[in-house]
Protein backbone atom coordinates (compact mmCIF):
# COMPACT_ATOMS: atom_id res chain seq x y z
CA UNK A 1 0.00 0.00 0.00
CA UNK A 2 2.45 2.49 0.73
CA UNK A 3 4.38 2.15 -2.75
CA UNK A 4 0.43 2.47 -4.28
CA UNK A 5 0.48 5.25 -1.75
CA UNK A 6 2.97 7.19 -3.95
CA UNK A 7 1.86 7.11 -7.18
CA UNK A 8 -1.37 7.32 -9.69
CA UNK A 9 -0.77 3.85 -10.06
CA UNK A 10 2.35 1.32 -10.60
CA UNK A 11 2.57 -2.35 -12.61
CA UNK A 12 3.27 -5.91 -11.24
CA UNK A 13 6.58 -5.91 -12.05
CA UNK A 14 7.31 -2.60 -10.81
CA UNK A 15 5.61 -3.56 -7.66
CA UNK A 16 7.42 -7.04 -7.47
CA UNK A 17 10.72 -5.35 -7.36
CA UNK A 18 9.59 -2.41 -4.67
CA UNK A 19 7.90 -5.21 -2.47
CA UNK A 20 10.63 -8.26 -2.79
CA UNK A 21 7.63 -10.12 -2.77
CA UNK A 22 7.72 -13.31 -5.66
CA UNK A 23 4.94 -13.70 -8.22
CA UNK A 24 2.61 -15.41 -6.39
CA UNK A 25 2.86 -13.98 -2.93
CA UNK A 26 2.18 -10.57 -4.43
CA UNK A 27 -0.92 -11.91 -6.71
CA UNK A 28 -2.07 -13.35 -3.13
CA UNK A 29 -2.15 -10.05 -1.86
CA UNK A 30 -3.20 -7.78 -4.13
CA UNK A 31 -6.12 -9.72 -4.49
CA UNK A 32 -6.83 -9.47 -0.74
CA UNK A 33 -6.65 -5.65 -1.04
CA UNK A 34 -8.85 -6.03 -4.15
CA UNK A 35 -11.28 -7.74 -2.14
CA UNK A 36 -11.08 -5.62 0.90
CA UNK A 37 -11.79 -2.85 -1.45
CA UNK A 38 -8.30 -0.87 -0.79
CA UNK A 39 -7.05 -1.20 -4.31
CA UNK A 40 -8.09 -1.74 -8.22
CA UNK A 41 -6.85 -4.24 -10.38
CA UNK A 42 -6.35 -2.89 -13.93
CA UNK A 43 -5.39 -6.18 -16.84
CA UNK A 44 -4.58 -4.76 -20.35
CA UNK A 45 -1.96 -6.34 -23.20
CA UNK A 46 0.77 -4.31 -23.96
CA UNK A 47 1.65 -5.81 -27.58
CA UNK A 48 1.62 -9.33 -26.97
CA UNK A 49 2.51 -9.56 -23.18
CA UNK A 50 -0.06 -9.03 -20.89
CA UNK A 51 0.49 -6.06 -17.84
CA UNK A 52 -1.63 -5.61 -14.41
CA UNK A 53 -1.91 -1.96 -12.92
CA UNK A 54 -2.98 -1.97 -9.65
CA UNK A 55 -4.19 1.53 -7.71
CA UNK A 56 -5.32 2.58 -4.47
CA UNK A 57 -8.99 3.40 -4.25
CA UNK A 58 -10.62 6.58 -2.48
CA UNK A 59 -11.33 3.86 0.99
CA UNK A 60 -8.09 2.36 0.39
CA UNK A 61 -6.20 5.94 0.41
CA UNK A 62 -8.08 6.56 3.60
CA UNK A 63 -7.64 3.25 5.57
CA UNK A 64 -4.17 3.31 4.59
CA UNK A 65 -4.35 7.55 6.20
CA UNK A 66 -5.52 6.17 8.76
CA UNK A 67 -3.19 3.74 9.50
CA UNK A 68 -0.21 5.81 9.26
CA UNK A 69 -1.99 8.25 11.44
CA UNK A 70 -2.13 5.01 14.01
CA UNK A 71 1.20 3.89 13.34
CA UNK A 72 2.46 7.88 14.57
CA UNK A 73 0.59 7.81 17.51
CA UNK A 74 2.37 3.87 18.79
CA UNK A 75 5.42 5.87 18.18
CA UNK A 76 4.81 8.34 19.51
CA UNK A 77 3.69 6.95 22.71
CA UNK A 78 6.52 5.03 22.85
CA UNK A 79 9.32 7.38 22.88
């Protein structure tokens, strides 16, 4: 979320090499956040190979605000 954060909108690969994450660990969890709501899922072909967009929808770009605002407040608390 917080690379999606960032931008307009980024690719799979793009998104594989910000996260670490392999192939099928980051389908696993982009669909999650699809199904939560928190992010689109965009499938096109770009000349013959296909590409996946994902973006952050307006509730995902909250939760993930709000979150953040959460995250401040634990450290916060704790220093």
């Amino acid at each position: 979320m917080s690379v999606l954060s960032a931008a307009e909108s980024a690719d799979f690969i793009y998104l594989m090499g910000e996260t670490g994450l392999t192939r099928g660990n980051l389908s696993v969890q982009l669909t999650r956040l699809k199904e939560a709501g928190y992010i689109k899922i965009a499938k096109e072909f770009v000349g013959n190979s296909p590409r996946t967009t994902a973006s952050m929808t307006p509730e995902g770009k909250k939760a993930f605000d709000e979150y953040r605002t959460y995250l401040a407040s634990l450290l916060k608390a704790t220093s």
